[in-house]
N, C-alpha and C. Protein backbone atom coordinates (compact mmCIF):
# COMPACT_ATOMS: atom_id res chain seq x y z
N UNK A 1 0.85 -1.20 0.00
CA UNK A 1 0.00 0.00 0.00
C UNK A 1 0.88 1.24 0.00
N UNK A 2 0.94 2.11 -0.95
CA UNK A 2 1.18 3.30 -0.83
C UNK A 2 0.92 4.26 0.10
N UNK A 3 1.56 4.88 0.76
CA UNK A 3 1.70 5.48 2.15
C UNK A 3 1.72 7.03 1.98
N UNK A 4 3.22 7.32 1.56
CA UNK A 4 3.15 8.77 1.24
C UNK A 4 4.31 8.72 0.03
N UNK A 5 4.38 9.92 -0.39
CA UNK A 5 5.23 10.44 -1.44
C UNK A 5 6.23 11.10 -1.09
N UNK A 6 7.29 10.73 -0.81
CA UNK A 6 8.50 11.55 -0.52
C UNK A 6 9.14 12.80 -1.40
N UNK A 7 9.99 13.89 -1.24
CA UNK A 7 10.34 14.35 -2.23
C UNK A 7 11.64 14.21 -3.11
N UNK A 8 11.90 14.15 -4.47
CA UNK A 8 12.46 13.85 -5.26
C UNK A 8 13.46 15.14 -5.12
N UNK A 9 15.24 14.92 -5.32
CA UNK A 9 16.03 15.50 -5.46
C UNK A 9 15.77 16.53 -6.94
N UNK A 10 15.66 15.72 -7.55
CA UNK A 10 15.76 16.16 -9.41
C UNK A 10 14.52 17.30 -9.06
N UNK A 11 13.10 16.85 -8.91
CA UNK A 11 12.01 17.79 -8.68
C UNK A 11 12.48 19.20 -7.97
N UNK A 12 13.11 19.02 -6.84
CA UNK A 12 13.37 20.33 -6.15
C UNK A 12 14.51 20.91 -6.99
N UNK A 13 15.55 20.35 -7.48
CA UNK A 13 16.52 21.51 -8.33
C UNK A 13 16.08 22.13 -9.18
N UNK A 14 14.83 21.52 -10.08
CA UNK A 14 14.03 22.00 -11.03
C UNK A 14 13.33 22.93 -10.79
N UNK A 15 12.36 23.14 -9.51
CA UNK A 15 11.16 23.66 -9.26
C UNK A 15 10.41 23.73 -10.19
N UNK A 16 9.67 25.03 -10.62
CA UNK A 16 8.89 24.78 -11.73
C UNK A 16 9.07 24.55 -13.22
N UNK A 17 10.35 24.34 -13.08
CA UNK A 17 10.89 24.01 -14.41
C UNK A 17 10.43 22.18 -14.87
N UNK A 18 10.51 21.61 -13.73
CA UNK A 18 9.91 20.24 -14.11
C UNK A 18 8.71 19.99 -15.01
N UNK A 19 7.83 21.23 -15.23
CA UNK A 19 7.08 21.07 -16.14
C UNK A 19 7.11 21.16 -17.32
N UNK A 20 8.37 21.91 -17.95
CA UNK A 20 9.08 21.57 -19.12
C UNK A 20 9.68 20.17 -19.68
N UNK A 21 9.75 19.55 -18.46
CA UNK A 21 10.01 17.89 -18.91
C UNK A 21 9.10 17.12 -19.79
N UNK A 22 9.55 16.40 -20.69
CA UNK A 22 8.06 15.48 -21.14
C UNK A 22 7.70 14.57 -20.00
N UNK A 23 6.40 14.83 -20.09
CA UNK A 23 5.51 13.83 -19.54
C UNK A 23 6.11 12.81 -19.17
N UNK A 24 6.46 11.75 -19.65
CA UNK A 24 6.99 10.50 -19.63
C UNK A 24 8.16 10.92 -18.79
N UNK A 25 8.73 11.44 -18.77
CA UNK A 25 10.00 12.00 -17.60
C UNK A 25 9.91 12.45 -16.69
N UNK A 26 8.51 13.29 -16.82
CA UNK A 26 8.29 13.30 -14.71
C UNK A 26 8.26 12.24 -14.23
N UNK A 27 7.81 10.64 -14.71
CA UNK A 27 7.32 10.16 -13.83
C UNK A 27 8.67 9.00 -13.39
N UNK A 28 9.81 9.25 -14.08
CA UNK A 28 11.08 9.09 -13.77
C UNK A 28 11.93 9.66 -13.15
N UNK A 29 11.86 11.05 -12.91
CA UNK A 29 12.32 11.90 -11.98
C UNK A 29 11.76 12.59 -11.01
N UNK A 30 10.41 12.40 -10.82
CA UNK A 30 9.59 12.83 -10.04
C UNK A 30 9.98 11.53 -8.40
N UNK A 31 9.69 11.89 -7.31
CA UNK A 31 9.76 10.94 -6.55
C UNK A 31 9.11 9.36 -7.02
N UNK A 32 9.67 8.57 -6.23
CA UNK A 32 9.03 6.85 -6.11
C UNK A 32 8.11 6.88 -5.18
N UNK A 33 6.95 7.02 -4.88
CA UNK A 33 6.33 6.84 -3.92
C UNK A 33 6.50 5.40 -2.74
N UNK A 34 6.29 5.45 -1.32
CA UNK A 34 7.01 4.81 -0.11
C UNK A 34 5.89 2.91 -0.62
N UNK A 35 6.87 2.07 -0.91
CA UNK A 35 5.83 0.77 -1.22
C UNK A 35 5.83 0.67 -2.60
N UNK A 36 6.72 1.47 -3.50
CA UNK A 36 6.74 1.15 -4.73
C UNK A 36 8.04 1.40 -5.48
N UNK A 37 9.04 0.90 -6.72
CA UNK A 37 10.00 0.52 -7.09
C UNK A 37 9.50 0.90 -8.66
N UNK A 38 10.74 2.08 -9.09
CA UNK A 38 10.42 2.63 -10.71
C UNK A 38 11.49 1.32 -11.26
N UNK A 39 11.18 0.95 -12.37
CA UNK A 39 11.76 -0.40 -12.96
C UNK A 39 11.37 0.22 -14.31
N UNK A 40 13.30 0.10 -15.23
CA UNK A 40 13.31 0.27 -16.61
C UNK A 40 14.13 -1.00 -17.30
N UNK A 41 13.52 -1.35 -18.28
CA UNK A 41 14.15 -2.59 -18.86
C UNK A 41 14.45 -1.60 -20.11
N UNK A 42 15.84 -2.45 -20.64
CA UNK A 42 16.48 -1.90 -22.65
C UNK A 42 17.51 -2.35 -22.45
N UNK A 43 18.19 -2.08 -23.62
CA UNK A 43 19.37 -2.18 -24.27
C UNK A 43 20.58 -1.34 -24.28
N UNK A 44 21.78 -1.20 -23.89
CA UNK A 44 22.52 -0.39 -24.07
C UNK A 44 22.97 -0.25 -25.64
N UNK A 45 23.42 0.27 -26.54
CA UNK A 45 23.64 0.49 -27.56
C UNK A 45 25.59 -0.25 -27.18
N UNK A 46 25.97 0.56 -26.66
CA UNK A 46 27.53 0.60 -26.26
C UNK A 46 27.53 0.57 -24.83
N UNK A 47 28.52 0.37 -24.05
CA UNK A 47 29.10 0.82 -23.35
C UNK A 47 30.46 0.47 -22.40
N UNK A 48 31.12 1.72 -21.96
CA UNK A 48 32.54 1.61 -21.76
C UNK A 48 33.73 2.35 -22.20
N UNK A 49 34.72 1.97 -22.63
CA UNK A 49 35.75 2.68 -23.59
C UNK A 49 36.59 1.42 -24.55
N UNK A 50 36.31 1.87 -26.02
CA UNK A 50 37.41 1.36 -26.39
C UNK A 50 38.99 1.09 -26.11
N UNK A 51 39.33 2.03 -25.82
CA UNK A 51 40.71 2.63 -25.34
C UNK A 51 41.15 1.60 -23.92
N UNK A 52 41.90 0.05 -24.02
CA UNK A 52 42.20 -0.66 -23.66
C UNK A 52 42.92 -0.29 -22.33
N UNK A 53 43.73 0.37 -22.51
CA UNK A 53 44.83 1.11 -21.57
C UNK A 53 44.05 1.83 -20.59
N UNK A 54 42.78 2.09 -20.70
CA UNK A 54 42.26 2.41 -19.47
C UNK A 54 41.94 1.42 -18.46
N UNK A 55 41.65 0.04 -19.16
CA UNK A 55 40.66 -0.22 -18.42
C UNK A 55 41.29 -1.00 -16.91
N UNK A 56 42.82 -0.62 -16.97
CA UNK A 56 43.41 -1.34 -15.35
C UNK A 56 43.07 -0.29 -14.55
N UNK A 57 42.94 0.66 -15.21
CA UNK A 57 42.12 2.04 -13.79
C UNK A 57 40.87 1.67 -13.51
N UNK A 58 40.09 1.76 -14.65
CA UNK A 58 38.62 1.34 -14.72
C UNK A 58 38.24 0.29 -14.23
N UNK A 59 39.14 -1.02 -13.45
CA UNK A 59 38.78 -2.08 -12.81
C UNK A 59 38.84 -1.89 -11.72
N UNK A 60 39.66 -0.71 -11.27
CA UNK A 60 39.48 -0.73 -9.77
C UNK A 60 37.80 -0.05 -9.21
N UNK A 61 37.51 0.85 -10.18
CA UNK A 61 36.23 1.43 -10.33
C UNK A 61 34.97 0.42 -10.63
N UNK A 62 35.65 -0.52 -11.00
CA UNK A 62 34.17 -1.37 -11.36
C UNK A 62 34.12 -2.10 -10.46
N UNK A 63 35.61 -2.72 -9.71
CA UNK A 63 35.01 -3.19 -8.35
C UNK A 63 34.20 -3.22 -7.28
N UNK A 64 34.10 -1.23 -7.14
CA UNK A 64 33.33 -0.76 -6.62
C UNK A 64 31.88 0.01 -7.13
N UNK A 65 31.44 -0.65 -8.58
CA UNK A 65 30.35 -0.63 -8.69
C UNK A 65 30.00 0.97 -9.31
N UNK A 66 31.07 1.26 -9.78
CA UNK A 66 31.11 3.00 -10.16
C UNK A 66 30.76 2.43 -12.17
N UNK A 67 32.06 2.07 -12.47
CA UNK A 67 32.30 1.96 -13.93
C UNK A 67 32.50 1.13 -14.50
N UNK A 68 32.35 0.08 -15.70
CA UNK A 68 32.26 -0.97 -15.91
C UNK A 68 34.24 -0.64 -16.84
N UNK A 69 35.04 -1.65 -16.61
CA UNK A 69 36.06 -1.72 -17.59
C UNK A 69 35.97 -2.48 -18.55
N UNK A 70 35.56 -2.29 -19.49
CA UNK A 70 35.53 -3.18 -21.40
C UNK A 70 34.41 -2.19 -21.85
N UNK A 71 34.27 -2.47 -23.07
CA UNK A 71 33.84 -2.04 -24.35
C UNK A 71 32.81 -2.89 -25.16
N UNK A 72 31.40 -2.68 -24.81
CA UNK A 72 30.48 -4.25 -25.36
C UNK A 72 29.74 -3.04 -25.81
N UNK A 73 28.76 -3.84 -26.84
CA UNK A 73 27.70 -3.35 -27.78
C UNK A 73 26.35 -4.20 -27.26
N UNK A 74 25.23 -3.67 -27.63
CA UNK A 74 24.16 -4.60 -27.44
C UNK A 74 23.76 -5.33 -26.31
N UNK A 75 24.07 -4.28 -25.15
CA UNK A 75 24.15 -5.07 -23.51
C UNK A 75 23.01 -4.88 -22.94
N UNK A 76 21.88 -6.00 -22.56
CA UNK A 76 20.45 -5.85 -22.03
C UNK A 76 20.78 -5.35 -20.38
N UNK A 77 19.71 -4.60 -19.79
CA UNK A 77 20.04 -3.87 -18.44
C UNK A 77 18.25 -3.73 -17.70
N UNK A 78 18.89 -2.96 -16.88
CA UNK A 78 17.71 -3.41 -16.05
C UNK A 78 17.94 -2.21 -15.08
N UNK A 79 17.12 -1.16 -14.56
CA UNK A 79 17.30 -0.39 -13.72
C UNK A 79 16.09 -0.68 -12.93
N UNK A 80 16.40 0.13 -11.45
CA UNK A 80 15.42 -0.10 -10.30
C UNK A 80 15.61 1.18 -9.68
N UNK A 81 14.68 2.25 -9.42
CA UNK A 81 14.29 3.15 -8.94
C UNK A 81 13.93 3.10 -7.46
N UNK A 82 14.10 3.81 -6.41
CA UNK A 82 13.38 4.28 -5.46
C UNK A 82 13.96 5.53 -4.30
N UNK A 83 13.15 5.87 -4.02
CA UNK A 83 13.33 7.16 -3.01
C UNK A 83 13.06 7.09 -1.61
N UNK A 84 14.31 7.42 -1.03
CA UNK A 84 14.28 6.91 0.44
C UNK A 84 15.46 8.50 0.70
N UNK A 85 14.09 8.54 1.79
CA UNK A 85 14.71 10.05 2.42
C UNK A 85 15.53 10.76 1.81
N UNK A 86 14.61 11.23 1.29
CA UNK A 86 14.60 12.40 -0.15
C UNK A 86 15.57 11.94 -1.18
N UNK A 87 16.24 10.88 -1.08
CA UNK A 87 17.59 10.72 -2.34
C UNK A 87 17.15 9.84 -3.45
N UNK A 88 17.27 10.02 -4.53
CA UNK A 88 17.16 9.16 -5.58
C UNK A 88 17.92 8.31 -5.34
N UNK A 89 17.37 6.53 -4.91
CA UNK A 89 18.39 5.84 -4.89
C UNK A 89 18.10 4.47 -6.31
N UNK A 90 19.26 4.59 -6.85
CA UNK A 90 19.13 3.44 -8.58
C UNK A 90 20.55 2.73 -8.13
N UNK A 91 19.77 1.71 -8.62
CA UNK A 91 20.25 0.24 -9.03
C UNK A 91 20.35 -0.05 -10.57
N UNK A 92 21.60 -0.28 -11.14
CA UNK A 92 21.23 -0.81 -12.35
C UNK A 92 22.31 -2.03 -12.76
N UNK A 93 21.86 -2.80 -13.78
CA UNK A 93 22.26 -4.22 -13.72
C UNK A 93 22.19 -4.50 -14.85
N UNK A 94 23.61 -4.54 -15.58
CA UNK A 94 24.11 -4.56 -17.02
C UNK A 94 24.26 -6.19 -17.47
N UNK A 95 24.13 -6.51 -18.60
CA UNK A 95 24.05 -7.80 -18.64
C UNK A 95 25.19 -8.20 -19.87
N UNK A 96 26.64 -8.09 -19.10
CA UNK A 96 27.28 -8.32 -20.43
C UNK A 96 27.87 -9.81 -20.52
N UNK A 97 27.84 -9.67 -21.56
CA UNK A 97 28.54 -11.34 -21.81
C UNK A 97 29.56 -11.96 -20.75
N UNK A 98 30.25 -11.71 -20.29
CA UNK A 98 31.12 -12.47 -19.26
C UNK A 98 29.83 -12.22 -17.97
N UNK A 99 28.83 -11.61 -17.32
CA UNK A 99 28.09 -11.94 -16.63
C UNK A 99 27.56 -10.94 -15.92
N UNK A 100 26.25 -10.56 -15.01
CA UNK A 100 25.82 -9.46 -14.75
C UNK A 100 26.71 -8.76 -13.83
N UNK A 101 27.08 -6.91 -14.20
CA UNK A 101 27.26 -6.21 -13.08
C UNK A 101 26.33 -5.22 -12.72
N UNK A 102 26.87 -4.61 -11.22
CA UNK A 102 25.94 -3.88 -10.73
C UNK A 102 26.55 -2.42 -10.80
N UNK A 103 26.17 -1.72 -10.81
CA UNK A 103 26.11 -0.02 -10.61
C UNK A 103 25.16 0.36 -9.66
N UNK A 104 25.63 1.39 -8.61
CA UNK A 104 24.69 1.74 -7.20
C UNK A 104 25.57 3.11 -7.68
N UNK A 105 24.09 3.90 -7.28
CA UNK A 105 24.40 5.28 -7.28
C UNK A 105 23.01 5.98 -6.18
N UNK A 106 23.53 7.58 -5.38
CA UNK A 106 22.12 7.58 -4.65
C UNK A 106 22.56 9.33 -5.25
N UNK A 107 21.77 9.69 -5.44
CA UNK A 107 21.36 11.52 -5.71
C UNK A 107 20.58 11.97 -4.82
N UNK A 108 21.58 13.18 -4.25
CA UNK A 108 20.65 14.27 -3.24
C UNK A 108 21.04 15.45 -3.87
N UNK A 109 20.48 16.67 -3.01
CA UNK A 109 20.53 17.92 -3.60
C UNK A 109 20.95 18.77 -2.59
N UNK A 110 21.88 19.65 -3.08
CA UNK A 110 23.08 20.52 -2.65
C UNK A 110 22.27 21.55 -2.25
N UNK A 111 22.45 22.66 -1.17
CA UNK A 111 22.26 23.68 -0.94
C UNK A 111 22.36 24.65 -1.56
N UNK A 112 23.04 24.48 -2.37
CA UNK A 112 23.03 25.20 -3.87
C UNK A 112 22.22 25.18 -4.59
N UNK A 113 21.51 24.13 -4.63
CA UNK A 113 20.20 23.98 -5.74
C UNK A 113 20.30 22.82 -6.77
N UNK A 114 21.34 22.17 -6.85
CA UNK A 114 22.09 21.31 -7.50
C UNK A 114 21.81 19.70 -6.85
N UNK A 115 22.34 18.77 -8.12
CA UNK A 115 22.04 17.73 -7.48
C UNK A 115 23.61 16.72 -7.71
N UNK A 116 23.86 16.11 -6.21
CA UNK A 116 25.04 15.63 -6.15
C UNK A 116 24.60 13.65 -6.68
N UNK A 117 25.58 13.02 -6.99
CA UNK A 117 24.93 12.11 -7.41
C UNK A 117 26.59 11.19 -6.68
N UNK A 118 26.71 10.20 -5.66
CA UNK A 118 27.63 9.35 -5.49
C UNK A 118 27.52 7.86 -6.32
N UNK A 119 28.49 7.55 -6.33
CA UNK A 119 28.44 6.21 -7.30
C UNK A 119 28.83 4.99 -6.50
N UNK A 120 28.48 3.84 -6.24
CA UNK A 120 29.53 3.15 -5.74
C UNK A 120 28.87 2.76 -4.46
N UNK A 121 29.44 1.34 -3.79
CA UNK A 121 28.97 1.25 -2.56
C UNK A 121 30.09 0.72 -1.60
N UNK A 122 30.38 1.48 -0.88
CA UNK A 122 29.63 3.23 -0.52
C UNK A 122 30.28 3.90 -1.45
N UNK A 123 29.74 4.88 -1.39
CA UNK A 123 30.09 6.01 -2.07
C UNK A 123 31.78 6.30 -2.40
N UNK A 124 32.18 6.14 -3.74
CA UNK A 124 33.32 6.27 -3.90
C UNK A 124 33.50 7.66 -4.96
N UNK A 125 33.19 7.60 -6.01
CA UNK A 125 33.20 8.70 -6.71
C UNK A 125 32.27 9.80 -6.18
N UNK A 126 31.42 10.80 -6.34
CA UNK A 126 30.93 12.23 -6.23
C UNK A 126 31.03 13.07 -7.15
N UNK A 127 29.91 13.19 -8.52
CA UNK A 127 30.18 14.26 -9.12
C UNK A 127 28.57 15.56 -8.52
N UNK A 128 28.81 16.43 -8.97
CA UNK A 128 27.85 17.82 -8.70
C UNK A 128 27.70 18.03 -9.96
N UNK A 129 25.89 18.01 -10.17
CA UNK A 129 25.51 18.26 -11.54
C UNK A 129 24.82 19.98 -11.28
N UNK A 130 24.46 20.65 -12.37
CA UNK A 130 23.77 21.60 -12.55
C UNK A 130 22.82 20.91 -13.37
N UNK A 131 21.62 21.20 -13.13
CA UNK A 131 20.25 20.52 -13.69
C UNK A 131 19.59 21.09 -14.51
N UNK A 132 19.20 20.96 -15.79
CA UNK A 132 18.84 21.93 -17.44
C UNK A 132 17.73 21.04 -17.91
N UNK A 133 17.00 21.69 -18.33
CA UNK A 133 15.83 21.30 -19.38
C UNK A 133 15.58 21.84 -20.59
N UNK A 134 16.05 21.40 -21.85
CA UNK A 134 16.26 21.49 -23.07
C UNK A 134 15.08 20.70 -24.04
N UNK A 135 14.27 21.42 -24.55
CA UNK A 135 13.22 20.54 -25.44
C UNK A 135 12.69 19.43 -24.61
N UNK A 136 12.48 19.47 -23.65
CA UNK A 136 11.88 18.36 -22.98
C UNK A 136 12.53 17.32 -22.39
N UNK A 137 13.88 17.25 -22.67
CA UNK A 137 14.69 16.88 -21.95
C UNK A 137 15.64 16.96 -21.20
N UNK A 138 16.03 16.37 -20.17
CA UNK A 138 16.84 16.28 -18.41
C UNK A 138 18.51 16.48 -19.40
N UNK A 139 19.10 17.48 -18.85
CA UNK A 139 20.32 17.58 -18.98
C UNK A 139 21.14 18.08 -17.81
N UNK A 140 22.29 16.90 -17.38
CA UNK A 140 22.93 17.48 -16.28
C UNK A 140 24.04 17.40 -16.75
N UNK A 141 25.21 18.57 -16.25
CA UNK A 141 26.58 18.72 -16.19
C UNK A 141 27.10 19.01 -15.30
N UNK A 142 28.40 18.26 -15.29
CA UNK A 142 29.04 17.85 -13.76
C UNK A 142 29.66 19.69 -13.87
N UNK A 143 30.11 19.97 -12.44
CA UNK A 143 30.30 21.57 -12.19
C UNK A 143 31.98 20.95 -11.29
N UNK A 144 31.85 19.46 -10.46
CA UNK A 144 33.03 19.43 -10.15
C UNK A 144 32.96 17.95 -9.60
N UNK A 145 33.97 16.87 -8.94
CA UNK A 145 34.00 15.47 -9.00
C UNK A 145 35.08 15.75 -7.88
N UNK A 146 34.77 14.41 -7.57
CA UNK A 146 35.60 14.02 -6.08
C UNK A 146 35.36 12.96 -5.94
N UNK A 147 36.46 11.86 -5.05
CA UNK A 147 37.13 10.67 -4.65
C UNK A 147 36.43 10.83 -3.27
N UNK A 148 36.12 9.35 -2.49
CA UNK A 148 36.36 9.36 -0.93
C UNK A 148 37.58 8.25 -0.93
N UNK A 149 38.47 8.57 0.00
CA UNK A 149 39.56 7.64 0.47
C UNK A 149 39.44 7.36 1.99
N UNK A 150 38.37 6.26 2.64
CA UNK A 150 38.47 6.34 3.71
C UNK A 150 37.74 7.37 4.09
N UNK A 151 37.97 8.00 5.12
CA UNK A 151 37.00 9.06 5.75
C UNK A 151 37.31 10.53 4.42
N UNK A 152 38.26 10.32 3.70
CA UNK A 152 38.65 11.87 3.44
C UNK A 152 37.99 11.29 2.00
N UNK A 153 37.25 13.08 1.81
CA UNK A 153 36.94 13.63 0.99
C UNK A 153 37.73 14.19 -0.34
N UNK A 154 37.96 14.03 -1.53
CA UNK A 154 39.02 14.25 -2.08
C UNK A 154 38.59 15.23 -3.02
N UNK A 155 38.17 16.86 -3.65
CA UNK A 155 37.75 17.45 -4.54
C UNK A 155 39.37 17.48 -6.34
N UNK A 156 38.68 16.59 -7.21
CA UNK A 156 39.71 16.82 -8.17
C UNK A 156 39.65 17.94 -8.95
N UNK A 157 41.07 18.89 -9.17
CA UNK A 157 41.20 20.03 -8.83
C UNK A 157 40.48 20.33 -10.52
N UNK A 158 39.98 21.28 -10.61
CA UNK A 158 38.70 21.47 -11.72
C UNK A 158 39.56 21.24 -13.68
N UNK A 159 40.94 22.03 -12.89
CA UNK A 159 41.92 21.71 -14.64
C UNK A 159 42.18 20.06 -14.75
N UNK A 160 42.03 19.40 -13.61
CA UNK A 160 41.91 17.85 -14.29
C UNK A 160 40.59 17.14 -14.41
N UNK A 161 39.71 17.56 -13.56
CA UNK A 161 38.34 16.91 -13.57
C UNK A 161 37.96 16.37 -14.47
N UNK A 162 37.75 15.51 -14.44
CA UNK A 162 36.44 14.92 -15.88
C UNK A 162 35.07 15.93 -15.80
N UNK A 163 34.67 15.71 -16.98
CA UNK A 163 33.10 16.57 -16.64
C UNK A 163 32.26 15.38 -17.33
N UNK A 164 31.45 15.35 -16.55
CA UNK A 164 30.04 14.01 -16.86
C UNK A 164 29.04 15.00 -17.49
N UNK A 165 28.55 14.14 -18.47
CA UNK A 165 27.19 14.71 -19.26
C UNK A 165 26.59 13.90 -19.29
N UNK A 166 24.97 14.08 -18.71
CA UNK A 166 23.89 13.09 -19.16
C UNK A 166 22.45 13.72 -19.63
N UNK A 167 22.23 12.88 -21.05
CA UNK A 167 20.71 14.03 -21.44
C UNK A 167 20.02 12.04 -21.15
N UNK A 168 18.87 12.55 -21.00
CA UNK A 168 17.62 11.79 -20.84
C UNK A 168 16.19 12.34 -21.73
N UNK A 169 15.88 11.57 -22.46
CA UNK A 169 14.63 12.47 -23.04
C UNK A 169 13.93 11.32 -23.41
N UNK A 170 12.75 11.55 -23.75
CA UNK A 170 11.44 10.81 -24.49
C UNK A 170 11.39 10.80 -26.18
N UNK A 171 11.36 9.78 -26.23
CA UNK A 171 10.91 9.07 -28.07
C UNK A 171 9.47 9.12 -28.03
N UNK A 172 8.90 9.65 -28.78
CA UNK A 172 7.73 9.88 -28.75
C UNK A 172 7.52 8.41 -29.84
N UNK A 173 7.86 8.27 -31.03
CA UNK A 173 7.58 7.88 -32.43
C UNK A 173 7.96 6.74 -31.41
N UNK A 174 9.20 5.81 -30.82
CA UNK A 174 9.37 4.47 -30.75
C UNK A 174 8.72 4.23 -29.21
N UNK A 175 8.35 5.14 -28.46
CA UNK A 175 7.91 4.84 -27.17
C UNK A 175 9.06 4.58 -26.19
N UNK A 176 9.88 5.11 -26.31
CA UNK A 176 10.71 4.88 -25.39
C UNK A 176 11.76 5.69 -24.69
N UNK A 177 12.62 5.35 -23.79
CA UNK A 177 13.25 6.79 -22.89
C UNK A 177 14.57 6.14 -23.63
N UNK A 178 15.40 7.60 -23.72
CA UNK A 178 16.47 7.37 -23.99
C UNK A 178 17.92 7.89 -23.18
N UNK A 179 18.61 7.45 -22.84
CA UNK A 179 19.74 7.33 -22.40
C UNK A 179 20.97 7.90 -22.89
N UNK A 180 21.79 8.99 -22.87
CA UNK A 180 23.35 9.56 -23.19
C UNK A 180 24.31 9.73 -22.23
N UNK A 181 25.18 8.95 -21.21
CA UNK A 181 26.42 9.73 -20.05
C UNK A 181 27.29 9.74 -21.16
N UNK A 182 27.98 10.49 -21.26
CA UNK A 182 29.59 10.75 -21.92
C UNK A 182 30.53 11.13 -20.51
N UNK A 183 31.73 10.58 -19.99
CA UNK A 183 32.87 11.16 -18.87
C UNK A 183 33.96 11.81 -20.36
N UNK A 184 34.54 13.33 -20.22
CA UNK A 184 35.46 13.66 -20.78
C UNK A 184 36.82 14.19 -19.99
N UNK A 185 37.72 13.78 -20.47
CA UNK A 185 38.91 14.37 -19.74
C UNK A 185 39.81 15.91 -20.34
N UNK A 186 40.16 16.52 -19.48
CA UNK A 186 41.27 17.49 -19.99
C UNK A 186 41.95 16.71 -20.92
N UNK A 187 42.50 17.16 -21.80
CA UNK A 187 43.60 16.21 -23.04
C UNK A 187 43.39 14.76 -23.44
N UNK A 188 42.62 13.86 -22.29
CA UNK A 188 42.56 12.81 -22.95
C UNK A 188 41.59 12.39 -23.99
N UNK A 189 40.48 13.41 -23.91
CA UNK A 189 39.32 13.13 -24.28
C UNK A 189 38.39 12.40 -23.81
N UNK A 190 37.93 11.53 -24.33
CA UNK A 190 36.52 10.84 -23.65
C UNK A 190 36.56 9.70 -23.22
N UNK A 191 36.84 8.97 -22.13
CA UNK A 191 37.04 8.35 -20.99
C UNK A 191 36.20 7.13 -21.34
N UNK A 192 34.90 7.50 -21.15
CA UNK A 192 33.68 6.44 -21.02
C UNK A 192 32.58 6.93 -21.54
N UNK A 193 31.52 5.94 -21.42
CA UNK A 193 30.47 6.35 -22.18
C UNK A 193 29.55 5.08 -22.05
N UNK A 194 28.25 5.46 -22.27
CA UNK A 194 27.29 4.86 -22.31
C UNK A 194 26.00 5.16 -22.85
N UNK A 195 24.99 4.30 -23.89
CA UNK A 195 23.82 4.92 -24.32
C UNK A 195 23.29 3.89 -25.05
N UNK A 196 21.63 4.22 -24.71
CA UNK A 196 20.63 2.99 -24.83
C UNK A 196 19.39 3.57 -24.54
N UNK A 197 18.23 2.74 -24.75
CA UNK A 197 16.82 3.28 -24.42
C UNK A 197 16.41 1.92 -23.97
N UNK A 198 15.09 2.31 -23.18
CA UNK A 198 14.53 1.51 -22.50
C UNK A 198 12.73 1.92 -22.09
N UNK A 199 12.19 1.07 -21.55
CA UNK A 199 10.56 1.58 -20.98
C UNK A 199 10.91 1.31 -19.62
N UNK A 200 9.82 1.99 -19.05
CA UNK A 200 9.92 2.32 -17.64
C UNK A 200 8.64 2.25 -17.20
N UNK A 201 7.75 1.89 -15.97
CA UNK A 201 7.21 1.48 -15.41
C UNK A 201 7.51 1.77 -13.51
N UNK A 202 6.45 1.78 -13.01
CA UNK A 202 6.05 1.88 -11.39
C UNK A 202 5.65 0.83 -11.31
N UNK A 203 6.39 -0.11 -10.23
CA UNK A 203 5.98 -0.84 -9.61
C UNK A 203 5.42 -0.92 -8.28
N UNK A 204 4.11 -1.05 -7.74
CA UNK A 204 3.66 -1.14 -6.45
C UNK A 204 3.47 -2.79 -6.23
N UNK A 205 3.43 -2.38 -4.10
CA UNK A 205 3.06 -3.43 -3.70
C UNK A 205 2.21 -4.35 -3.75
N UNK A 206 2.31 -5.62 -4.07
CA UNK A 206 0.81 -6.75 -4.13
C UNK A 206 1.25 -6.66 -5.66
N UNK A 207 2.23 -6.43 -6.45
CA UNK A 207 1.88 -7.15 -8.06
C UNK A 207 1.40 -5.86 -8.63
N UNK A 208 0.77 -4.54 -8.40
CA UNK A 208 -0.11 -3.72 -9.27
C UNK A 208 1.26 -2.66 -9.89
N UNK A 209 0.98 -2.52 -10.91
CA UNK A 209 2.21 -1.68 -11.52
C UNK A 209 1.35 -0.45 -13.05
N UNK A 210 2.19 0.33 -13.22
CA UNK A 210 1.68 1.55 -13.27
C UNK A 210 2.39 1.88 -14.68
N UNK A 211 2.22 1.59 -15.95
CA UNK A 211 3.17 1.62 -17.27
C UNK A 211 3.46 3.56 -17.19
N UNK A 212 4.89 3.60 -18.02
CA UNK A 212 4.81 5.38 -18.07
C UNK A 212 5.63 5.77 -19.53
């Protein structure tokens, strides 16, 4: 049974700008209500980096559930939504050929107005997005990124930072949500990447679920 509605990080950075979202995207960024689980099934198109030589960094990162290290096409996934005291918390669960991994990430919102998003369990990476709505679709860009080591907090100093980009928008014509992160580096260029579409759905308690 549905109880109450908590509030959504993404909703409050927006304020009334959330109504510029398509339809189909509020009900992905809008809170999970308490007794129910947002669930998106698709395909990744790509994801990862070609660029081999990364990926002994990128394994220490995937250990911890931040970044996947290899380069696959055509990878089925599975995300899981919900909101628990006020944070967007997602689950998602890539299905690549050597066997499923996980990605944990939880998003809250900065006193700034902004929404911080950690990766990892616990929390290992930290980037700070600024939150945009463009034609109907969710665009965030990282403003700055940070490490935890142990108790310490680590801010990477902004001339090396990576900057994360992610647009999210609605297919009207195929019915479906679509998916863009790009990570870019100072000089190296583009790090990682990922992109795919999928449908999305509310799941409530007792079996009843809610298509979107």
């Amino acid at each position: 049974m549905v109880t109450s509605v908590p509030q959504s990080p993404y909703a409050r950075a927006l304020g009334a700008r959330i109504s510029d979202l398509h339809p189909r995207l509020r009900a992905y960024f809008e809170a999970i209500p308490e007794g129910a689980v947002g669930v998106g099934e698709g395909v990744f198109q790509r994801v990862g980096t070609p660029r081999r030589w990364l990926w002994p960094l990128l394994r220490l990162l995937e250990r911890r559930g931040v970044l996947a290290a290899r380069w696959e096409r055509d990878v089925p996934f599975r995300v899981e939504n919900r909101t628990i005291a006020s944070r967007a918390i997602s689950e998602r669960t890539f299905y690549f050929a050597g066997g499923p991994w996980v990605m944990r990430d939880a998003v809250a919102l900065t006193r700034h107005g902004r929404v911080v998003d950690e990766l990892g369990e616990p929390g290992f990476l930290a980037a700070c997005f600024d939150v945009e709505v463009h034609e109907g679709a969710l665009r965030l860009t990282s403003r700055a990124v940070g490490v935890r080591l142990g108790r310490l907090r680590l801010r990477i100093p902004p001339a090396l930072a990576p900057v994360v980009r992610l647009i999210e928008r609605f297919d009207d014509t195929e019915e479906r949500q679509r998916v863009a992160l790009t990570v870019d580096a100072p000089v190296l260029g583009r790090l990682y990447e990922y992109r795919g579409d999928f449908r999305y759905r509310i799941e409530h308690t007792g079996g009843k679920e809610r298509s979107t």
